[in-house]
Protein backbone atom coordinates (compact mmCIF):
# COMPACT_ATOMS: atom_id res chain seq x y z
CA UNK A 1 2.19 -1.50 -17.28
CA UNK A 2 3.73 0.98 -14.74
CA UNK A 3 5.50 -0.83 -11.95
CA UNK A 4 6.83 0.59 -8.68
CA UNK A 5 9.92 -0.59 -6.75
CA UNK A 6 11.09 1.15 -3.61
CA UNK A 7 14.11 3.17 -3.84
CA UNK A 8 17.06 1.02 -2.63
CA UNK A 9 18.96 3.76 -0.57
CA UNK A 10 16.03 4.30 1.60
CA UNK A 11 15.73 2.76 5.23
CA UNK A 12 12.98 1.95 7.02
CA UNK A 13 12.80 1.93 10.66
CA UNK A 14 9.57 0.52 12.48
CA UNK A 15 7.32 2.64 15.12
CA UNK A 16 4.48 2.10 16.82
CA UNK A 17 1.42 1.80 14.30
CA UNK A 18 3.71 2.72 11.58
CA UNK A 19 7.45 3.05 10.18
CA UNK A 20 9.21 6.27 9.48
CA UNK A 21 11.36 6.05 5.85
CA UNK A 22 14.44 7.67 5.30
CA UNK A 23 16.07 8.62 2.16
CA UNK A 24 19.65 9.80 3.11
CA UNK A 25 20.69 11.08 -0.49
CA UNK A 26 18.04 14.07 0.02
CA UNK A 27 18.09 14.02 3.83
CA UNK A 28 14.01 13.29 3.92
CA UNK A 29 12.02 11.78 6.40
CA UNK A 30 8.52 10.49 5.88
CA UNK A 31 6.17 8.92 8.30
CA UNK A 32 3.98 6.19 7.45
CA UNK A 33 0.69 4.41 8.98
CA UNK A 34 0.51 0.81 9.21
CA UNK A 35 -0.98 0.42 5.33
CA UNK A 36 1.89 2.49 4.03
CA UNK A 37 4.05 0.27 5.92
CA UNK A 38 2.22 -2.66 3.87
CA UNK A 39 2.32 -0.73 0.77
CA UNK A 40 6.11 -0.34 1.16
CA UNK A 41 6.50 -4.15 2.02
CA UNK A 42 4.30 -4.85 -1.35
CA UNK A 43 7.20 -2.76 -3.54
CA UNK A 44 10.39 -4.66 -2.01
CA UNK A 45 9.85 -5.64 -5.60
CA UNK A 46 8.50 -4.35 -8.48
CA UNK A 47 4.46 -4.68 -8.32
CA UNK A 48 1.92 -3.24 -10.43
CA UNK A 49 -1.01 -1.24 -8.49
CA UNK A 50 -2.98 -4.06 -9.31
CA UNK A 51 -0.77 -6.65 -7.78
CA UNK A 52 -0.38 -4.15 -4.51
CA UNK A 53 -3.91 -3.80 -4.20
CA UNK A 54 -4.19 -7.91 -4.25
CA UNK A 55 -0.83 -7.23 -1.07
CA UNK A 56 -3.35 -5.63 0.45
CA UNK A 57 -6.68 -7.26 0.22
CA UNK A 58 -4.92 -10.40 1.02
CA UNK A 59 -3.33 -8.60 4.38
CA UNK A 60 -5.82 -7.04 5.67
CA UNK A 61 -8.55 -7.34 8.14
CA UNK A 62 -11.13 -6.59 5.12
CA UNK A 63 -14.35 -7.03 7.43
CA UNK A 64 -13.52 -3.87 9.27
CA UNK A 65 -12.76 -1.91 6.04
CA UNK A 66 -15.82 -3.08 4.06
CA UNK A 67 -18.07 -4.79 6.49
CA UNK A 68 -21.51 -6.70 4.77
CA UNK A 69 -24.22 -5.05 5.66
CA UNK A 70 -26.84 -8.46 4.71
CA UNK A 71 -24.25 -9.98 7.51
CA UNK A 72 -21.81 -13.20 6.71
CA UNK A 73 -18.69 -11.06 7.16
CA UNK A 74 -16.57 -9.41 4.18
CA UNK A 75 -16.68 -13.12 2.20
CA UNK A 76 -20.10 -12.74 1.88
CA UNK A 77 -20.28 -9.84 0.01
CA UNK A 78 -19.68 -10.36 -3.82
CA UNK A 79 -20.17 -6.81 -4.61
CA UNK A 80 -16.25 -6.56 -2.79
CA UNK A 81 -14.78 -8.48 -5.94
CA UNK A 82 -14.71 -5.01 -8.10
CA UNK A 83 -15.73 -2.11 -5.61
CA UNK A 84 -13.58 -2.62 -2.83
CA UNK A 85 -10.16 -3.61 -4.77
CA UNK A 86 -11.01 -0.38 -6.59
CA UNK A 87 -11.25 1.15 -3.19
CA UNK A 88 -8.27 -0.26 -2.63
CA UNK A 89 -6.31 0.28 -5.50
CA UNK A 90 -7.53 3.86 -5.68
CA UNK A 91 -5.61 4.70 -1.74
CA UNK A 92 -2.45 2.52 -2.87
CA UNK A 93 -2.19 4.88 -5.76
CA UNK A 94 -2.64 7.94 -3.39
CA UNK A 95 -0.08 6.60 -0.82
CA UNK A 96 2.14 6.42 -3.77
CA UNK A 97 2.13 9.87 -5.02
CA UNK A 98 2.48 11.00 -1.54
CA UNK A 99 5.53 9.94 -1.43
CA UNK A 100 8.65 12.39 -2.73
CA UNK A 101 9.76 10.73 -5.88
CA UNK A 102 12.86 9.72 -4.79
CA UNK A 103 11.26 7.46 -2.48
CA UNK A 104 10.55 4.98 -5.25
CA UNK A 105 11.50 3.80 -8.87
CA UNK A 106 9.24 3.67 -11.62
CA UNK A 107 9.21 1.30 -13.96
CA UNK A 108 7.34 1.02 -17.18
């Protein structure tokens, strides 16, 4: 199972809502939004998208994200279990080919 790791060369420097990376082999910059921020925390190790996904769900103000609409908050809702960590899993795995691939390692 694929497994992604950031890139060990590039820095991170915090901004308001967000974090800009810097990868000073290839001279790039990329700004991120608070989730990529938690993405990027997620890879300080190698993680599998499932395991990042579970980073996020468990940091995460879920309510706002996928609020119930029978009421009783996010916990409530049981339909969440599969449907919103595929949500989930489905914009960590965009966030992650956004990036330039030197941004990250790959392992398989």
């Amino acid at each position: 199972m694929k497994r992604y790791a950031v890139n060990p060369v590039v820095s991170l420097r915090e901004e308001f809502e967000g974090a800009l990376l810097y990868n000073p082999d290839t001279d790039d910059v990329v700004l991120i939004n608070e989730t990529g921020r938690l993405i990027w925390d997620a890879i300080a190790t190698p993680q599998t998208l499932e395991e990042i996904s579970a980073y996020l769900a468990a940091n995460t103000d879920l309510n706002g994200l996928f609020p119930n609409p029978y009421g009783g908050g996010f916990a409530g809702s049981a339909a969440f279990s599969s449907a919103g960590l595929a949500r989930i899993a489905a914009d960590a795995a965009a966030f992650i080919e956004s990036l330039p691939p030197d941004f990250m390692v790959e392992y398989d």
